[in-house]
C-alpha atoms as a PDB file:
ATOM      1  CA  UNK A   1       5.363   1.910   8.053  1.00  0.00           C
ATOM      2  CA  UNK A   2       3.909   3.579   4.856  1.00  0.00           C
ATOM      3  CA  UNK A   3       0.690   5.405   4.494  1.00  0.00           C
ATOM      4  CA  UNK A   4      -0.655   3.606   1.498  1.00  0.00           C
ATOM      5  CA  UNK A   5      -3.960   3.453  -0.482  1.00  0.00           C
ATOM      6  CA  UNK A   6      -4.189   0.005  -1.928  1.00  0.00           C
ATOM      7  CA  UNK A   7      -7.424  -1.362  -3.220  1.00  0.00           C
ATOM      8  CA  UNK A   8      -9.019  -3.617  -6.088  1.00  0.00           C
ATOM      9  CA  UNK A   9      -7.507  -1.439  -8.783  1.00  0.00           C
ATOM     10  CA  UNK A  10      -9.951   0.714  -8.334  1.00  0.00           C
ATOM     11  CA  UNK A  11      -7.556   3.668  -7.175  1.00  0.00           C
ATOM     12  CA  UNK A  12      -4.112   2.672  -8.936  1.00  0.00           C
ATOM     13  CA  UNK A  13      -5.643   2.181 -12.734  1.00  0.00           C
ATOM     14  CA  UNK A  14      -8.636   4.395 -12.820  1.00  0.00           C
ATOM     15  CA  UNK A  15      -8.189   7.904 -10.590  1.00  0.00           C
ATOM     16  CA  UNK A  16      -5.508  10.060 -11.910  1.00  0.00           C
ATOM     17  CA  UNK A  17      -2.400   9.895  -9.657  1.00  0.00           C
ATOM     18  CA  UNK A  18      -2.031  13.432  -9.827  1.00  0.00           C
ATOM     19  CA  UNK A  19      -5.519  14.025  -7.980  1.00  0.00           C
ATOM     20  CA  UNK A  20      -4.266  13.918  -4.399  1.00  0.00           C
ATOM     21  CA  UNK A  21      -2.563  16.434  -2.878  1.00  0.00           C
ATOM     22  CA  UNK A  22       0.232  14.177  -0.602  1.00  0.00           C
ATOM     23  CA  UNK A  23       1.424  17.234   0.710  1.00  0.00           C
ATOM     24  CA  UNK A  24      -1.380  18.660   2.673  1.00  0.00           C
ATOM     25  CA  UNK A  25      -2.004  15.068   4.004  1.00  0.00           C
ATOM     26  CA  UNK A  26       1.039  14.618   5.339  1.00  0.00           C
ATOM     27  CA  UNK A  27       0.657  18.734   6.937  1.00  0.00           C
ATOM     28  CA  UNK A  28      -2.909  18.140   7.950  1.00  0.00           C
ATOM     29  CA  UNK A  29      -2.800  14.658   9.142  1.00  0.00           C
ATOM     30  CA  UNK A  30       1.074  13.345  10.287  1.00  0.00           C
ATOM     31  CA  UNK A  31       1.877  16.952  11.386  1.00  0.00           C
ATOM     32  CA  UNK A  32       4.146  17.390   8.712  1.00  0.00           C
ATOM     33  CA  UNK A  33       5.946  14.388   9.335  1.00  0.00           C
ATOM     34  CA  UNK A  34       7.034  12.353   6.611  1.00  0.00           C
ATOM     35  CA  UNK A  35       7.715  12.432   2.732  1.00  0.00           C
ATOM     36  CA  UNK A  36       5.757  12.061  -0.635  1.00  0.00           C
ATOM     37  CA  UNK A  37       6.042   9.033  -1.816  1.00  0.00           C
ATOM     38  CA  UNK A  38       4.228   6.149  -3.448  1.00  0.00           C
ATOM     39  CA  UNK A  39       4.335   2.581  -2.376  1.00  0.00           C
ATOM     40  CA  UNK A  40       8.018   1.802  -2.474  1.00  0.00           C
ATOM     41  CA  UNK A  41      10.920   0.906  -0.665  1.00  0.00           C
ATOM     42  CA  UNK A  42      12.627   3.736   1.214  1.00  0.00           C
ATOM     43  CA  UNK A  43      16.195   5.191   0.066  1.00  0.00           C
ATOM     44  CA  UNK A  44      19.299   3.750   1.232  1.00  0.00           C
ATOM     45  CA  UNK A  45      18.077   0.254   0.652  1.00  0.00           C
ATOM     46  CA  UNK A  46      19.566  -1.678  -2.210  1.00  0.00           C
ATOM     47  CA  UNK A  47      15.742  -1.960  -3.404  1.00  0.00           C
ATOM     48  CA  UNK A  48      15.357   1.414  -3.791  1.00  0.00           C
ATOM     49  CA  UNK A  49      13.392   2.002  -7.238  1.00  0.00           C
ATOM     50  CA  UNK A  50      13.653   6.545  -7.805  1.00  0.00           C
ATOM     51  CA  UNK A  51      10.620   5.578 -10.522  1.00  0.00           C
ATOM     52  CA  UNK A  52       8.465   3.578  -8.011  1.00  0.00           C
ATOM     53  CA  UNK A  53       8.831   5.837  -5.014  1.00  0.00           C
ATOM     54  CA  UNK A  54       8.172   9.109  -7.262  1.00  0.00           C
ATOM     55  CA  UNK A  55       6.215   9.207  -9.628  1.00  0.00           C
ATOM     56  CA  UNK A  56       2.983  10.133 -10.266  1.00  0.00           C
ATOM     57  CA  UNK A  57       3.327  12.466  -7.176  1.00  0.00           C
ATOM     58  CA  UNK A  58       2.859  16.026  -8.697  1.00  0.00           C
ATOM     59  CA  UNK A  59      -0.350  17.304  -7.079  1.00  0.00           C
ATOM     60  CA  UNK A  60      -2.283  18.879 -10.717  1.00  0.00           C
ATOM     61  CA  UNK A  61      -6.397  19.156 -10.455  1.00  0.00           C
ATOM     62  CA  UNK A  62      -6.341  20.315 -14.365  1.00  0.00           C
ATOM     63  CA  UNK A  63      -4.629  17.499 -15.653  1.00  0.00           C
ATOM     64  CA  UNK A  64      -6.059  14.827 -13.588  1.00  0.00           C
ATOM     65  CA  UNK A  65      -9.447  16.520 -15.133  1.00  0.00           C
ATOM     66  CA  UNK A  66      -8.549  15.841 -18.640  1.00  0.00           C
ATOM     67  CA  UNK A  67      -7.184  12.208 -17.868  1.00  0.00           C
ATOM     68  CA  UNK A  68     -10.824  11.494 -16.422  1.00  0.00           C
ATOM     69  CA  UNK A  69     -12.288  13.750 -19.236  1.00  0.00           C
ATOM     70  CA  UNK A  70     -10.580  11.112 -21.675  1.00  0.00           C
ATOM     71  CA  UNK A  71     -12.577   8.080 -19.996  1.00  0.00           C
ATOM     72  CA  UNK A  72     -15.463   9.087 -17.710  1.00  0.00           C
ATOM     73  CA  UNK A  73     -16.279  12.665 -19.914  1.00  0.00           C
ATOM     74  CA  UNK A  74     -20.104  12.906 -18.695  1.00  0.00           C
ATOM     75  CA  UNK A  75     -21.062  13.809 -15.086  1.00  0.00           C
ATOM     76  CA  UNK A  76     -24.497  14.006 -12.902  1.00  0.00           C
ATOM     77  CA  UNK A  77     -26.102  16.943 -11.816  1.00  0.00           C
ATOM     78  CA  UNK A  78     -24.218  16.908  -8.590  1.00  0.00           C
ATOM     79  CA  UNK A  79     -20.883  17.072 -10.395  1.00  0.00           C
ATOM     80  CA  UNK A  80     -19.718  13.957  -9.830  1.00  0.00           C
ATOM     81  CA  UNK A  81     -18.893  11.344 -12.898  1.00  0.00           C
ATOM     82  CA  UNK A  82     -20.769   8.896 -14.378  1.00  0.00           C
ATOM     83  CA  UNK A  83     -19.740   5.444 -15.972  1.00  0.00           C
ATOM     84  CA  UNK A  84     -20.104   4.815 -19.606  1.00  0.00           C
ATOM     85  CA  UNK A  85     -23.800   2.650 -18.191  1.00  0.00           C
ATOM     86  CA  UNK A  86     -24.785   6.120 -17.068  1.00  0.00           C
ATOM     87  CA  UNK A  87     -24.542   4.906 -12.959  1.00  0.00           C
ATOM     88  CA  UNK A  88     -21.949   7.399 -10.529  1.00  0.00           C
ATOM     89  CA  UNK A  89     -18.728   6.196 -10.202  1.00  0.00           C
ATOM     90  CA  UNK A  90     -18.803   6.041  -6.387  1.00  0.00           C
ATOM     91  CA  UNK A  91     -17.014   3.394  -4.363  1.00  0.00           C
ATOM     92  CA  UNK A  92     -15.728   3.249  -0.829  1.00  0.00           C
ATOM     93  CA  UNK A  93     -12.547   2.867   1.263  1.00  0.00           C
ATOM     94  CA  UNK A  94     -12.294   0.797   3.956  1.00  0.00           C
ATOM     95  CA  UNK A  95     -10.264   1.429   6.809  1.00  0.00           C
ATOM     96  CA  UNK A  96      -9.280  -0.095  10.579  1.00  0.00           C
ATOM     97  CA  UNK A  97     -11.453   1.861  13.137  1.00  0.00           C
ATOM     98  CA  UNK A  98      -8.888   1.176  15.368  1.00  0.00           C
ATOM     99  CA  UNK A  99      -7.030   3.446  13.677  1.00  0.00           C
ATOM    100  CA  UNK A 100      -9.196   6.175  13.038  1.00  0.00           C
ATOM    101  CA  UNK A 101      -6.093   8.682  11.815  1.00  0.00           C
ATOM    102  CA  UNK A 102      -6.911   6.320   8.402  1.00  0.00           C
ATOM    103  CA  UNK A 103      -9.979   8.336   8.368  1.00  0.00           C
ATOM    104  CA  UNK A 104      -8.758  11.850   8.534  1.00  0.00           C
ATOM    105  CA  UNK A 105      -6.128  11.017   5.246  1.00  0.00           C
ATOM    106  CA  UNK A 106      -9.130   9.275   3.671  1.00  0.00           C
ATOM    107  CA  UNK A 107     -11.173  12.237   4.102  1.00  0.00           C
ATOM    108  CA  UNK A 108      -9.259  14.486   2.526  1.00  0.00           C
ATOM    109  CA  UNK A 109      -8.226  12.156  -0.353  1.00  0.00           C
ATOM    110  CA  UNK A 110     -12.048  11.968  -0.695  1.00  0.00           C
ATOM    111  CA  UNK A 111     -12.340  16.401  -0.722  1.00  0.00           C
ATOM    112  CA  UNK A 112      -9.581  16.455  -3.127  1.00  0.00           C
ATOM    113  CA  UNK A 113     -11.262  13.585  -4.974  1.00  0.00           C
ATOM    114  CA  UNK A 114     -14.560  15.637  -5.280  1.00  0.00           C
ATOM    115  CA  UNK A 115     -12.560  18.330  -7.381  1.00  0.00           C
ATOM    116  CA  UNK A 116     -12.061  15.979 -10.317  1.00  0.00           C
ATOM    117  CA  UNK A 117     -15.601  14.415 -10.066  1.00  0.00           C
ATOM    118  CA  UNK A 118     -14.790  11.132  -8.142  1.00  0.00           C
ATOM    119  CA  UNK A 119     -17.082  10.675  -5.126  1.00  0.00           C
ATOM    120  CA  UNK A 120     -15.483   8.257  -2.749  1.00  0.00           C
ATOM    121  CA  UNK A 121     -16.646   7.382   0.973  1.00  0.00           C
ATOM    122  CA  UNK A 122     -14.481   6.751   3.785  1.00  0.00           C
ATOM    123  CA  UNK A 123     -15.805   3.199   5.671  1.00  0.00           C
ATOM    124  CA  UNK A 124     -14.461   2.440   8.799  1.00  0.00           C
ATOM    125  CA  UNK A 125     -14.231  -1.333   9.921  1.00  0.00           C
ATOM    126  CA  UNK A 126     -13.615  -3.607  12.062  1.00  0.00           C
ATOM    127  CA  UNK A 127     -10.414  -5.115  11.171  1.00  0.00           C
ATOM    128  CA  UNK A 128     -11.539  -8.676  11.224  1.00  0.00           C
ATOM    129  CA  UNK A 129     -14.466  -7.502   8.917  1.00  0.00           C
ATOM    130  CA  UNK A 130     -11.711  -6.142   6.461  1.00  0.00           C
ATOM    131  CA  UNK A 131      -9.944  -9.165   6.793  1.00  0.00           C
ATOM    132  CA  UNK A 132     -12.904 -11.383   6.098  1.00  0.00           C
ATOM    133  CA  UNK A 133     -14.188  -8.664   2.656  1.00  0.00           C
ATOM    134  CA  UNK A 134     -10.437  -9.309   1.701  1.00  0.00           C
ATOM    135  CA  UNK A 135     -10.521 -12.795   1.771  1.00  0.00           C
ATOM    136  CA  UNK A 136     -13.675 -13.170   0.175  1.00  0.00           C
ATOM    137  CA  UNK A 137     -12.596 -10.062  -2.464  1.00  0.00           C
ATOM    138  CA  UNK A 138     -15.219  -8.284  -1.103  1.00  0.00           C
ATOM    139  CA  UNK A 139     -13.108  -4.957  -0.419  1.00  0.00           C
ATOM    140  CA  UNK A 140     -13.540  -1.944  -3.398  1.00  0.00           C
ATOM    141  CA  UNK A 141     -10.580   0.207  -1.264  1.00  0.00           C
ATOM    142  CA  UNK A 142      -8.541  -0.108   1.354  1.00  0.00           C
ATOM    143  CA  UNK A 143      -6.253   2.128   3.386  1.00  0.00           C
ATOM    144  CA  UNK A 144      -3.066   0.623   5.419  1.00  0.00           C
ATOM    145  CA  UNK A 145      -0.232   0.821   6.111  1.00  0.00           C
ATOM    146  CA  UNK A 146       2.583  -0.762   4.379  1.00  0.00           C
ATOM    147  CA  UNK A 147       5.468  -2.712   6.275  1.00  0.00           C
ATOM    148  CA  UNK A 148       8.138  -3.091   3.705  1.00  0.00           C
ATOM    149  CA  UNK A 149      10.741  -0.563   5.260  1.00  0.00           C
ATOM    150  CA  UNK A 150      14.416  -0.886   3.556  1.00  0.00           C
ATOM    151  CA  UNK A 151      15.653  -4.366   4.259  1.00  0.00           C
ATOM    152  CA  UNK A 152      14.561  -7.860   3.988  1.00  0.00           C
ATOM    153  CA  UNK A 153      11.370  -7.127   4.192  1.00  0.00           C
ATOM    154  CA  UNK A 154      11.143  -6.092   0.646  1.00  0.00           C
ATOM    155  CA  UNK A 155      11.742  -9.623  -0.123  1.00  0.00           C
ATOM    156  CA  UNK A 156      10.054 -11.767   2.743  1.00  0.00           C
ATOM    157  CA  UNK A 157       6.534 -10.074   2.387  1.00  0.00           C
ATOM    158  CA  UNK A 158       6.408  -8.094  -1.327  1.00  0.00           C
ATOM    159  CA  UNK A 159       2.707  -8.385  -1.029  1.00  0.00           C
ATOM    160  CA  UNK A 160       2.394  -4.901  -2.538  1.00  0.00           C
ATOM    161  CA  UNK A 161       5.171  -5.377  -5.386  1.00  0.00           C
ATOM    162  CA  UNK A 162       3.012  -8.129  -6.899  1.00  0.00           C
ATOM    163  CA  UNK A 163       0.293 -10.160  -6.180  1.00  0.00           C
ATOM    164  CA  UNK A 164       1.934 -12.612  -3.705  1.00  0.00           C
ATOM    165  CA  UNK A 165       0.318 -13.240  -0.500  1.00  0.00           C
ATOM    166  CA  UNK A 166      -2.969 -13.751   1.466  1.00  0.00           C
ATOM    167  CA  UNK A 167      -2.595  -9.509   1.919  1.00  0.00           C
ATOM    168  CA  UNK A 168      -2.671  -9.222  -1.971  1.00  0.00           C
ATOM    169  CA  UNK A 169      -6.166  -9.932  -1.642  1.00  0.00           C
ATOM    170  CA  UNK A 170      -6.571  -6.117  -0.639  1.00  0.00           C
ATOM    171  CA  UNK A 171      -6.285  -5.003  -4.656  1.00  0.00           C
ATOM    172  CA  UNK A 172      -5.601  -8.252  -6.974  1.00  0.00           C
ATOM    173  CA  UNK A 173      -7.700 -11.213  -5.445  1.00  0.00           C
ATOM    174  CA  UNK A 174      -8.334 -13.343  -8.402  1.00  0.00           C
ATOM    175  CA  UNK A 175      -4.662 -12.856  -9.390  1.00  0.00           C
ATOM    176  CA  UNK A 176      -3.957 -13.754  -5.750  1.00  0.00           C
ATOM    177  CA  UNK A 177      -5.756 -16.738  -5.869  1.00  0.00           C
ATOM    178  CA  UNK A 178      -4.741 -18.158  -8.660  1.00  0.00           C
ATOM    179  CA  UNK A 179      -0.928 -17.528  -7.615  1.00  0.00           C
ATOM    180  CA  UNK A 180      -1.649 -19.399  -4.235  1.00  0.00           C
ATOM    181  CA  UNK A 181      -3.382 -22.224  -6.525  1.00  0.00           C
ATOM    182  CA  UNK A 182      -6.651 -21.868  -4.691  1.00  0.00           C
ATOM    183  CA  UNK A 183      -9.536 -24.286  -5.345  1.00  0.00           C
ATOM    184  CA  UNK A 184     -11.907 -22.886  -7.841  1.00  0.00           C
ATOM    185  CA  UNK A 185     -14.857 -24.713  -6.286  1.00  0.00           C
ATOM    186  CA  UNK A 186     -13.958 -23.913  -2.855  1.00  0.00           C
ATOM    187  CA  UNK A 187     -12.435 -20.785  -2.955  1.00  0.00           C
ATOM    188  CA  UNK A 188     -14.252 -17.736  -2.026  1.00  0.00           C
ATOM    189  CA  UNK A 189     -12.702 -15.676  -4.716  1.00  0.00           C
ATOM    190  CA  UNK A 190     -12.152 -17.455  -8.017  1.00  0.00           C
ATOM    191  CA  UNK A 191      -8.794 -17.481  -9.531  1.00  0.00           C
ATOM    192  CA  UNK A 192      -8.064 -15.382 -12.442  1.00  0.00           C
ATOM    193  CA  UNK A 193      -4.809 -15.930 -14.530  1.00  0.00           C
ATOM    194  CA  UNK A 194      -3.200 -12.577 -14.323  1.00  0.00           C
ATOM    195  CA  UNK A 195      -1.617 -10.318 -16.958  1.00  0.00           C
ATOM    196  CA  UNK A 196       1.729 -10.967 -18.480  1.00  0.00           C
ATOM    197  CA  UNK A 197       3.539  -8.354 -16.324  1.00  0.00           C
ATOM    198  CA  UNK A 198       2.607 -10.310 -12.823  1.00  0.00           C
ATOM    199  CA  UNK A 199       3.048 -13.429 -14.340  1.00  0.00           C
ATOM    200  CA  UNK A 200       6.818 -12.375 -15.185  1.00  0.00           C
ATOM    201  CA  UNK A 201       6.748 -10.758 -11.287  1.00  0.00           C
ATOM    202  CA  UNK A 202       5.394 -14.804 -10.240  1.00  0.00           C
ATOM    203  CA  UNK A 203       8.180 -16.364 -12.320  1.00  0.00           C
ATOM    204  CA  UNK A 204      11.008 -13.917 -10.934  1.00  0.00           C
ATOM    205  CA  UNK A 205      10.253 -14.488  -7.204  1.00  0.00           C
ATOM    206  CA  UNK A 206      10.408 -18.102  -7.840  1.00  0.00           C
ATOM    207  CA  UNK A 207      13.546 -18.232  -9.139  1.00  0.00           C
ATOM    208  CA  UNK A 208      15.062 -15.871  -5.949  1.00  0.00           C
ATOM    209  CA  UNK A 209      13.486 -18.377  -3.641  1.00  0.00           C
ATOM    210  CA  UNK A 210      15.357 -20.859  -5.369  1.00  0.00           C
ATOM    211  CA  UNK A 211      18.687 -19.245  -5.618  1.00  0.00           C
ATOM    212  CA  UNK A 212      21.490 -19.188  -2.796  1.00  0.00           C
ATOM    213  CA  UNK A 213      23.232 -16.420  -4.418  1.00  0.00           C
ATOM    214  CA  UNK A 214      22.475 -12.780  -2.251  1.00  0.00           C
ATOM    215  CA  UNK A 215      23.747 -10.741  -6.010  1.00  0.00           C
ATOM    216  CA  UNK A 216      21.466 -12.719  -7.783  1.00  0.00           C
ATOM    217  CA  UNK A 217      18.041 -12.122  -4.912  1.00  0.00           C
ATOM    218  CA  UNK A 218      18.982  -8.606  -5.235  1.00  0.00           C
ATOM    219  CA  UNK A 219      19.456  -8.586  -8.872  1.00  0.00           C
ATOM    220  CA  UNK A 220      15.627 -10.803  -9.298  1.00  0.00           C
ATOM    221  CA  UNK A 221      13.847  -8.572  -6.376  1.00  0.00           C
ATOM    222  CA  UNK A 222      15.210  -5.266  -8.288  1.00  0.00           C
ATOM    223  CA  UNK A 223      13.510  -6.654 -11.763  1.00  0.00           C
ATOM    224  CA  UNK A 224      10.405  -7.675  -9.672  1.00  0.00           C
ATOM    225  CA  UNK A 225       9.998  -3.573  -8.180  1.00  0.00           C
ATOM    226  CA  UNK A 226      11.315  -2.156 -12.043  1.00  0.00           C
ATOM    227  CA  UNK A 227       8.168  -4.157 -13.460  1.00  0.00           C
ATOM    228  CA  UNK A 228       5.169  -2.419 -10.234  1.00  0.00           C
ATOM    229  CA  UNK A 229       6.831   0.499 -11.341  1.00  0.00           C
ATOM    230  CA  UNK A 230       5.695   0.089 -14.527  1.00  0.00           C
ATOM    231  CA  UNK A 231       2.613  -1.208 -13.930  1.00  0.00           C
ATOM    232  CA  UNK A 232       1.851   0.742 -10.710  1.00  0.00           C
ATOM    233  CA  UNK A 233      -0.085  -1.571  -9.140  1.00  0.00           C
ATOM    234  CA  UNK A 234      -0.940   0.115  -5.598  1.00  0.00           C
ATOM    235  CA  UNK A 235      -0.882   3.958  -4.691  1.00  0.00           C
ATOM    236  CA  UNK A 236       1.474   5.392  -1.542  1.00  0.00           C
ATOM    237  CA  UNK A 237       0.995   8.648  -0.040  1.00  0.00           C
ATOM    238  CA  UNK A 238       3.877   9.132   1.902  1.00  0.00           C
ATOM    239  CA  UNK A 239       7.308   7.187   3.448  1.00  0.00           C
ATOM    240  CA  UNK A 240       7.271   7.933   7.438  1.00  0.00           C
ATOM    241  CA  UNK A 241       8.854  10.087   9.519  1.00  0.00           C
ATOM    242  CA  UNK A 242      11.683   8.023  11.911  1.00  0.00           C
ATOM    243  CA  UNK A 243       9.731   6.341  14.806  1.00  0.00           C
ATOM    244  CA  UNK A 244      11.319   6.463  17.938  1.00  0.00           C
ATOM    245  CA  UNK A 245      10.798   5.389  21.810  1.00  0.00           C
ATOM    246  CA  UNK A 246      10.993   7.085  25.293  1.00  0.00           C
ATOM    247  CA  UNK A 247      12.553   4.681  28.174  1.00  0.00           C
ATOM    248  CA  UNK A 248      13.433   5.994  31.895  1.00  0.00           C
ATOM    249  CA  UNK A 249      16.932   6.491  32.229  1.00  0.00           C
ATOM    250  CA  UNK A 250      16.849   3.543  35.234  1.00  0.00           C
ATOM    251  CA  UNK A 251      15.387   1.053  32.361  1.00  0.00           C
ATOM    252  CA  UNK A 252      18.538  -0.279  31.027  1.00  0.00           C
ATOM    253  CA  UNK A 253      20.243  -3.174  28.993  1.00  0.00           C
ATOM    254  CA  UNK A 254      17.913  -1.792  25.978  1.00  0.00           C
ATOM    255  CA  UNK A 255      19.293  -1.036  22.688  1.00  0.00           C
ATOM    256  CA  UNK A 256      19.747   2.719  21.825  1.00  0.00           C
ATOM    257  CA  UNK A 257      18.294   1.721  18.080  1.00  0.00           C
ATOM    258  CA  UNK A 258      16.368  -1.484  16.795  1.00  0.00           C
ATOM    259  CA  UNK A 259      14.488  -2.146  13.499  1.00  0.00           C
ATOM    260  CA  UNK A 260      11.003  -1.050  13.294  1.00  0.00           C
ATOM    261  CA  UNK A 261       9.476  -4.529  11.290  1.00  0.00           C
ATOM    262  CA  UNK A 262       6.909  -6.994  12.352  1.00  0.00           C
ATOM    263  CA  UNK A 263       9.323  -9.118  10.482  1.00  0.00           C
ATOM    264  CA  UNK A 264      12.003  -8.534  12.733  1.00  0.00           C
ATOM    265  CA  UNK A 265      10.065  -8.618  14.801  1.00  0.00           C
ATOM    266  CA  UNK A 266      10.342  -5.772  17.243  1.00  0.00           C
ATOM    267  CA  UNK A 267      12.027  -5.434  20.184  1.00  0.00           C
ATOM    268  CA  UNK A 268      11.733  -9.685  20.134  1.00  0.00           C
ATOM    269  CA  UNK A 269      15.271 -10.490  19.156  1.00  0.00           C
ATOM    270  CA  UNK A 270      16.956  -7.604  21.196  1.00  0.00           C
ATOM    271  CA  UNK A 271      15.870  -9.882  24.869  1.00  0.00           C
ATOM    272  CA  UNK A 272      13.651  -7.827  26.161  1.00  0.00           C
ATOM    273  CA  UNK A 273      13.718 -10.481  29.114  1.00  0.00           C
ATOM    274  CA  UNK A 274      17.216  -9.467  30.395  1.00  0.00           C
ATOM    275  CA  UNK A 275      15.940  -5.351  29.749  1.00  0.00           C
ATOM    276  CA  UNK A 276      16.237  -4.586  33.987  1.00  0.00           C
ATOM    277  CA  UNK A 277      15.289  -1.787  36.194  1.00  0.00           C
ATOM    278  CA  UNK A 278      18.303  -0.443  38.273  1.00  0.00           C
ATOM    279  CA  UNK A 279      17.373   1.213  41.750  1.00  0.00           C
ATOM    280  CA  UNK A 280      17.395   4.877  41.499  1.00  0.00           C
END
């Protein structure tokens, strides 16, 4: 799983990517564990994108100062920017409390954030309650994590490569909605036709739903991740470390390696029902 920030463009298309420093995250907060990276598929995968997965990832205070000098120039009293209506540009990022180690990334993104004027607050939640902003559009930020791994994934659940899925409600509702054909009168968010680039991303994953041909999914899903690289839709901060599992060495018939994917979905296909104890 992937630490990732997504949110409602908020993060991805207005805060300088070079503002956080992924590094000390990953030191302070995963013990070192892990690797800089933004949301993208992991290497080895033949949906590995070297543009989507890097850049952007240069830690640089001074330059993400002049990018925000370019379009938020004036700041209050307390250092912080202001909006061209003269109001802070303060938002906050929701996260699961029931996974509170959300909060100690998020609270560093928001110190590092303070050094180039953005004031952002860390908002734990109740999961269901993020479910219900999401659906209703509600959410400014969100932090998660990102199952997407190397494999099929990509391609069964790209809610983060392009607005596809109920979870694309976390950063591009309308342009969800309007994807899923959702009811403008009963809808919660209201559709929005989205930009040419997702539209291109819609049209692409339709025709590698239709198509039988494994070079030509590959070829589709590989034009799908080229165009969020270019777009850069959501923001990563790091690709995990390898999980792993402790058994007792009289708990046998288990695999010695399985994927790690809710898709997969773990350990469900590997029969956990004929895993046995053995007498010692």
């Amino acid at each position: 799983m992937q630490k990732l920030f997504p949110g409602c463009g908020i993060c991805a298309w207005l805060i300088p990517k070079d503002s956080i420093d992924r590094q000390e995250i990953i030191d302070v907060v995963w013990l070192g564990l892990g690797e800089v990276a933004q949301t993208s598929v992991q290497p080895g995968s033949v949906y590995f994108n070297e543009e989507l997965a890097k850049q952007y990832t240069e830690f640089d205070v001074e330059l993400a100062n002049e990018h925000l000098d370019e379009i938020m120039p004036e700041r209050g009293s307390n250092g912080m920017r202001l909006r061209p209506d003269g109001e802070p540009f303060a938002f906050t990022f929701a996260y699961s409390a029931a996974n509170p180690v959300f909060g100690d990334a998020l609270e560093l993104v928001a110190q590092q954030w303070r050094e180039v004027g953005i004031a952002m607050t860390p908002t734990p939640l109740d999961r269901t309650l993020i479910t219900a902003r999401q659906d209703a559009g509600e959410l400014q930020g969100v932090a998660w994590e990102r199952g997407g791994g190397a494999g099929q994934e990509v391609v069964l659940d790209p809610r983060w490569w392009f607005p596809s899925n109920n979870d694309s409600y976390y950063w591009a509702p309308a342009w969800t909605a309007w994807y899923l054909g959702a009811d403008p009168e009963a809808s919660q968010v209201k559709p929005q036709e989205p930009p040419a680039p997702a539209k291109k991303q819609m049209e692409l994953y339709g025709q590698l739903q239709a198509s039988a041909d494994a070079d030509e999914q590959t070829r589709l899903m590989n034009e799908i991740l080229d165009i969020a690289a270019e777009e850069f839709w959501t923001m990563g901060i790091s690709w995990p470390a390898a999980g792993y599992g402790v058994k007792k060495t009289n708990f046998l018939n288990v695999p010695d390696s399985m994927p790690a994917s809710w898709v997969y979905p773990t350990p469900g296909p590997t029969n956990p029902e004929q895993y046995f104890i053995a007498d010692e």
